[in-house]
N, C-alpha and C. Protein backbone atom coordinates (compact mmCIF):
# COMPACT_ATOMS: atom_id res chain seq x y z
N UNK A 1 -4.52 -3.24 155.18
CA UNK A 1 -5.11 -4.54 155.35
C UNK A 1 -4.07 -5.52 155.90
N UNK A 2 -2.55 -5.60 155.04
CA UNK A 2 -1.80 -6.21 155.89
C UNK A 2 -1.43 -6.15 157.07
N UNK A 3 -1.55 -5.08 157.82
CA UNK A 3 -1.47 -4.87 159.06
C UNK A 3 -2.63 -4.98 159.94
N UNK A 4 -3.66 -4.97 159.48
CA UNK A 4 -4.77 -5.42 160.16
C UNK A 4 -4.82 -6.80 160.50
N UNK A 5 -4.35 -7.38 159.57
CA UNK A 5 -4.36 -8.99 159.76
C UNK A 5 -2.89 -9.53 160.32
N UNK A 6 -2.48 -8.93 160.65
CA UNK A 6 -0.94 -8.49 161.45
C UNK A 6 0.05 -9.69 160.67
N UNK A 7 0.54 -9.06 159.73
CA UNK A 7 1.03 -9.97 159.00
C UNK A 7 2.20 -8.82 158.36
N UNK A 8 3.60 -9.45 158.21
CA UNK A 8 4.81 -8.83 157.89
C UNK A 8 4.62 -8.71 155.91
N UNK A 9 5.42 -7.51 155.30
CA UNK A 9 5.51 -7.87 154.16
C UNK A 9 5.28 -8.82 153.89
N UNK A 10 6.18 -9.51 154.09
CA UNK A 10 7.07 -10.94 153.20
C UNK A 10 6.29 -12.01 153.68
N UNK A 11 5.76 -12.22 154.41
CA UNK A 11 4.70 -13.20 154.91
C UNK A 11 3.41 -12.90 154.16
N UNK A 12 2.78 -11.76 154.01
CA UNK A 12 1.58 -11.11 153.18
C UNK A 12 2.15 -11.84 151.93
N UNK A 13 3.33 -11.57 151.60
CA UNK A 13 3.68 -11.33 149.89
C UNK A 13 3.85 -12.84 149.68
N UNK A 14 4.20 -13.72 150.67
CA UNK A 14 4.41 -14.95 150.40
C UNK A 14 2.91 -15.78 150.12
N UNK A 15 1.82 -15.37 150.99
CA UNK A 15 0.69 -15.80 150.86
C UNK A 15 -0.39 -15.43 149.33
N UNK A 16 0.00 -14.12 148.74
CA UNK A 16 -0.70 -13.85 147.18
C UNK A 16 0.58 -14.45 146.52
N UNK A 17 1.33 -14.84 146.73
CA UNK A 17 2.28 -14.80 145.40
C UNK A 17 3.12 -13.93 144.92
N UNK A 18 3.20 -13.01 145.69
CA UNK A 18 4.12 -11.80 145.28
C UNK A 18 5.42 -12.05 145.80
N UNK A 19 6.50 -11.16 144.80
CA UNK A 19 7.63 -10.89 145.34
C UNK A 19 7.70 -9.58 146.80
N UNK A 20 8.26 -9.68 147.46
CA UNK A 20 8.24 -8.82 148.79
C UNK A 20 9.42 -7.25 148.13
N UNK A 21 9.50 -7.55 146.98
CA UNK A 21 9.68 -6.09 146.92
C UNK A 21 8.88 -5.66 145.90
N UNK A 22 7.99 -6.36 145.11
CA UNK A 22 6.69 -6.30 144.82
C UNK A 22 5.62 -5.60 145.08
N UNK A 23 5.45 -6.18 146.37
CA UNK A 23 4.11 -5.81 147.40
C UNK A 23 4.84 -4.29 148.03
N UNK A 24 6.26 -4.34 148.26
CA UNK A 24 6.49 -3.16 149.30
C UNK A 24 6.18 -1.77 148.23
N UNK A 25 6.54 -2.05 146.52
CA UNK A 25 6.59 -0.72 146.07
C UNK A 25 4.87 -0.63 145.86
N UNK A 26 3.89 -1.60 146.13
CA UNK A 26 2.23 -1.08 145.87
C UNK A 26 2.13 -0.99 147.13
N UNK A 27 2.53 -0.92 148.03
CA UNK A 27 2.22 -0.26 148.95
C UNK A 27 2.83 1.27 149.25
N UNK A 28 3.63 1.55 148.71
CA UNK A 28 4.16 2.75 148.76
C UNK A 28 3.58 4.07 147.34
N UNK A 29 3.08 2.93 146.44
CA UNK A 29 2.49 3.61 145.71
C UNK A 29 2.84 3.95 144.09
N UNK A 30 4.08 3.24 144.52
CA UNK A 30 5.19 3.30 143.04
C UNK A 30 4.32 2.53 142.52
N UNK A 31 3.87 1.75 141.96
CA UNK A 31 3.38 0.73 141.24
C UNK A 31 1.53 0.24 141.60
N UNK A 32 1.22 0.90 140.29
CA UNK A 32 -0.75 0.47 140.90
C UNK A 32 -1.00 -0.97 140.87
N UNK A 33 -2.03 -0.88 141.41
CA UNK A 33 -3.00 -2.29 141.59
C UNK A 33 -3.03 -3.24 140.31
N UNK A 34 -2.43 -4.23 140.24
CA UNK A 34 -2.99 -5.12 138.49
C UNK A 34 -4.15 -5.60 139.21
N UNK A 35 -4.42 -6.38 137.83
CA UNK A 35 -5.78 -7.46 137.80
C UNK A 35 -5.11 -8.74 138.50
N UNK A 36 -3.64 -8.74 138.47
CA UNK A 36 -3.38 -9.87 139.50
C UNK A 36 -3.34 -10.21 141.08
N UNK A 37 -3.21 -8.71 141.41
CA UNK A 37 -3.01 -8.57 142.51
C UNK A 37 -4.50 -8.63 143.33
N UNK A 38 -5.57 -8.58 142.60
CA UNK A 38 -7.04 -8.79 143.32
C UNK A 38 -7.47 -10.33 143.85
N UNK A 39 -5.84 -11.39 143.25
CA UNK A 39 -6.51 -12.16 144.22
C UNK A 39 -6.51 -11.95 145.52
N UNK A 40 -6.07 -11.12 146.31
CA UNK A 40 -6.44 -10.49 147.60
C UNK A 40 -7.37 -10.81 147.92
N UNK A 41 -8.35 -10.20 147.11
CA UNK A 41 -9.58 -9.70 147.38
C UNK A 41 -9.96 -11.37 147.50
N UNK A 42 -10.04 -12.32 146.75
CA UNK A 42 -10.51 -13.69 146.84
C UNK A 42 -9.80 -14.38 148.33
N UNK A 43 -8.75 -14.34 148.20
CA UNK A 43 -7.39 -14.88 149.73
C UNK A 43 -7.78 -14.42 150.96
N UNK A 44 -8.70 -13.09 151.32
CA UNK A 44 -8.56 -12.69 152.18
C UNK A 44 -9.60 -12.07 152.39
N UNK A 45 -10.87 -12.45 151.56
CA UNK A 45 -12.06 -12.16 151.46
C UNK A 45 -12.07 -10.05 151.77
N UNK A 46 -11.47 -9.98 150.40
CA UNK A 46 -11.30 -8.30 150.68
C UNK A 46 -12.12 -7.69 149.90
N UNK A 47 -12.63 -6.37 149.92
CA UNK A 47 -13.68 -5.84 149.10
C UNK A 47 -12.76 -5.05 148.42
N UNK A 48 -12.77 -5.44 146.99
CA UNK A 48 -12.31 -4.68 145.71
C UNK A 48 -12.05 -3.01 145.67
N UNK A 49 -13.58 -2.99 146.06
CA UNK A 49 -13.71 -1.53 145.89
C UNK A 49 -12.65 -0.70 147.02
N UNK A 50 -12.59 -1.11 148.33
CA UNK A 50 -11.46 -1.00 149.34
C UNK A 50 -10.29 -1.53 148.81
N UNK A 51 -9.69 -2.13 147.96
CA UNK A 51 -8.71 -2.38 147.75
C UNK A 51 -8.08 -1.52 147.14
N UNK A 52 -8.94 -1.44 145.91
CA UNK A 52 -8.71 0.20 144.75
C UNK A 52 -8.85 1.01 145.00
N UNK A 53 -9.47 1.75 146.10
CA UNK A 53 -10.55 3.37 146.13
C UNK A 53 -10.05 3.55 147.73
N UNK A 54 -10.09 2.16 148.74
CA UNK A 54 -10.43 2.68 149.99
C UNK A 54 -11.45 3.28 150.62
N UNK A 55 -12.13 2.95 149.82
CA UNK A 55 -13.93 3.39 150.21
C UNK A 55 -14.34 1.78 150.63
N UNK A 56 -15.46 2.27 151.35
CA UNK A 56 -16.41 1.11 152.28
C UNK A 56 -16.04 0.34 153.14
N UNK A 57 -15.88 -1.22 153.74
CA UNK A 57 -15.45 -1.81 154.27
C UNK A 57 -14.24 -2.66 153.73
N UNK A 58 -13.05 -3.19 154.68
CA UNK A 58 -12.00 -3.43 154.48
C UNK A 58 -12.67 -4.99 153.47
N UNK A 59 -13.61 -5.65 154.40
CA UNK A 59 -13.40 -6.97 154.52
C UNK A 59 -14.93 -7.27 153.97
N UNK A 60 -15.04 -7.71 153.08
CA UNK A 60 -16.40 -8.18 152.83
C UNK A 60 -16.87 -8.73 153.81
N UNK A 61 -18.44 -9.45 153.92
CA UNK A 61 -19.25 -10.00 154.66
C UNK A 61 -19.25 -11.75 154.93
N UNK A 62 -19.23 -12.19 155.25
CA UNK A 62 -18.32 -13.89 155.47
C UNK A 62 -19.98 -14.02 155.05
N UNK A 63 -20.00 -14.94 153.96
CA UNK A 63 -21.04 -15.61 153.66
C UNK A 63 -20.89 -16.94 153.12
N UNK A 64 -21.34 -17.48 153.57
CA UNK A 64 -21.77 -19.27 153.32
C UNK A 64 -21.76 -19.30 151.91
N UNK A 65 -22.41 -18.81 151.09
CA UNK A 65 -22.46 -18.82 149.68
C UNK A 65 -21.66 -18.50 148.72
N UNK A 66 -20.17 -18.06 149.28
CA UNK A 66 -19.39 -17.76 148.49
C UNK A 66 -18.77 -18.24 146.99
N UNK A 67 -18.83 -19.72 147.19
CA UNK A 67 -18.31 -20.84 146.16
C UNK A 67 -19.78 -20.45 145.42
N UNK A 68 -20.95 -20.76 145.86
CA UNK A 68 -22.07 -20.16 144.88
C UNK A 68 -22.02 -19.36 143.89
N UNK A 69 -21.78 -18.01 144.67
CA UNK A 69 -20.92 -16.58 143.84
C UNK A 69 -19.93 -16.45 143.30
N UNK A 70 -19.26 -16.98 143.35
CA UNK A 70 -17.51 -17.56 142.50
C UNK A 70 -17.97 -18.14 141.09
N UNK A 71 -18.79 -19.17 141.25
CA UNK A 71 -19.27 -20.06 140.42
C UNK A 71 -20.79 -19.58 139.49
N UNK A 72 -21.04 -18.84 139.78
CA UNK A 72 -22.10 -17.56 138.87
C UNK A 72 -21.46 -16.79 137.92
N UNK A 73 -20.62 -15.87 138.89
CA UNK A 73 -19.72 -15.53 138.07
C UNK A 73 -18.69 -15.99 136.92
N UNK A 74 -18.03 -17.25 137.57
CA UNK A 74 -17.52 -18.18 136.60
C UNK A 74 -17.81 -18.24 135.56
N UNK A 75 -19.28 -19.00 135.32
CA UNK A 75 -19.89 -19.22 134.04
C UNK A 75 -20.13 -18.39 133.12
N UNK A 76 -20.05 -16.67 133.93
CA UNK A 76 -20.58 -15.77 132.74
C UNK A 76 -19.16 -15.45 132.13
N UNK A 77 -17.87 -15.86 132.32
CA UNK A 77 -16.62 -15.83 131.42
C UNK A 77 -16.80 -16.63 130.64
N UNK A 78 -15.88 -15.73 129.48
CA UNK A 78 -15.85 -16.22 128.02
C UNK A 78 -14.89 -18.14 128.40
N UNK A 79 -14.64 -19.04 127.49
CA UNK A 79 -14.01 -20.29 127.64
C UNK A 79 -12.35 -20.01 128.15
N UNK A 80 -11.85 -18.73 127.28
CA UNK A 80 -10.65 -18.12 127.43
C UNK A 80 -10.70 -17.54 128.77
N UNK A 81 -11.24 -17.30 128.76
CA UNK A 81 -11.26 -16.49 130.36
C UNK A 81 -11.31 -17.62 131.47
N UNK A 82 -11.98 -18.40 131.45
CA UNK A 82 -12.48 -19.41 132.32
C UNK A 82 -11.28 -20.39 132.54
N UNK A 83 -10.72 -20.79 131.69
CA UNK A 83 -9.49 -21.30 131.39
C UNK A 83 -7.90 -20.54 131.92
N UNK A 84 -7.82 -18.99 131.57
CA UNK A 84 -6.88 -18.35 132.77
C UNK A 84 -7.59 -18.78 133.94
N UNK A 85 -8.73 -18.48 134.42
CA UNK A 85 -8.54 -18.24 135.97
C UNK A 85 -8.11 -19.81 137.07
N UNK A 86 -8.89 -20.72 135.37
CA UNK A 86 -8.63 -21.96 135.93
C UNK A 86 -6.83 -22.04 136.63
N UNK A 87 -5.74 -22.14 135.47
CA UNK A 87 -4.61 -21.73 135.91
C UNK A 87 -4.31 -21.04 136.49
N UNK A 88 -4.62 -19.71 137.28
CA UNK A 88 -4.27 -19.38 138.13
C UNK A 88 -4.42 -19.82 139.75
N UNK A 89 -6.02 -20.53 139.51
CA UNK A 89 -6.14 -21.00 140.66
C UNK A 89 -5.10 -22.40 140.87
N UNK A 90 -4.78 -23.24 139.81
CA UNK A 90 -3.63 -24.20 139.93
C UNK A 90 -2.59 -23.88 140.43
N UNK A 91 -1.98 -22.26 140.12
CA UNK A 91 -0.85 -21.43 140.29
C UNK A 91 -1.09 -21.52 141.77
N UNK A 92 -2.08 -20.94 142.67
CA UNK A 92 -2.41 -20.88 143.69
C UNK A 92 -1.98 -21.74 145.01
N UNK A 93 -3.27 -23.02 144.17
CA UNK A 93 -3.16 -24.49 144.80
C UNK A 93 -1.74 -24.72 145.11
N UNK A 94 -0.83 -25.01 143.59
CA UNK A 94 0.83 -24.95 144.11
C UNK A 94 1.61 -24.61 144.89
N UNK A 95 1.37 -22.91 144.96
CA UNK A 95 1.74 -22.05 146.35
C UNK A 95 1.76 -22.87 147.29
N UNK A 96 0.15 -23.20 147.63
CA UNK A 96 -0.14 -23.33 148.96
C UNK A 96 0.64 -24.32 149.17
N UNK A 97 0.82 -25.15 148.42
CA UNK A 97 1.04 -26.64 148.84
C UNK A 97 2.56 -26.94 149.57
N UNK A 98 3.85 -25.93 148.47
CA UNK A 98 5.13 -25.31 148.78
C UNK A 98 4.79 -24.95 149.81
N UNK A 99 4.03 -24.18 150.72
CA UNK A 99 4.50 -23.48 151.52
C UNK A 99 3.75 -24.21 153.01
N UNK A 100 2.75 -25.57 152.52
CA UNK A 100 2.36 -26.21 153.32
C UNK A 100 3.88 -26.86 153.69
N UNK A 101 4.20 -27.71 152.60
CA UNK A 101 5.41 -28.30 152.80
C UNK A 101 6.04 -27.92 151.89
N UNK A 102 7.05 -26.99 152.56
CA UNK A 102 8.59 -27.03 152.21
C UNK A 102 9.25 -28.04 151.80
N UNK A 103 10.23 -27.56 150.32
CA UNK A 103 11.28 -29.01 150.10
C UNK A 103 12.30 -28.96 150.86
N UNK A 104 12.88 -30.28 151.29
CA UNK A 104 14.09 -30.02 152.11
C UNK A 104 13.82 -29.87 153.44
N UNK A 105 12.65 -29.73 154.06
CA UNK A 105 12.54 -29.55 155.32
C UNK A 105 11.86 -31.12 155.85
């Protein structure tokens, strides 16, 4: 998938949050898939089941309704649950924002 979207390690790894020697040993195989690493699947609109298995299509279907489906799902997590993902997506937001703007630059 990273190469489909022609994108270097460390540029991939910079965009989920990973360390780039992180991403290089799940790609090689040393190290399986966590539950963290599926924000992929959200970042890059990737199909799970291709992420884990390599069965079906790389890339899910671009649909308008996505935040709909995010937010269905949402609600059926427990408060605890709802509350990680909340922070992670903050974790996220942060990323992006670092890497919108750099300090020092």
């Amino acid at each position: 998938m990273r190469k489909t979207l022609n994108l270097t390690q460390g540029e991939f790894a910079e965009k989920i949050g990973l360390k780039f020697s992180a991403l290089s040993m799940i790609e090689r195989e040393q190290v399986p898939i966590t539950e963290q690493i599926l924000i992929v699947c959200f970042v890059f609109n990737v199909s799970e089941t291709w992420l884990r298995a390599g069965r079906g299509d790389m890339f899910m279907p671009d649909t308008s309704n996505l935040e709909e489906e995010f937010f269905k799902l949402f609600r059926q997590l427990t408060p605890e649950m709802q509350n990680a993902i909340f922070e992670h997506v903050e974790t996220l937001l942060h990323i992006q924002q670092l890497q919108q703007n750099p300090i020092g630059l």
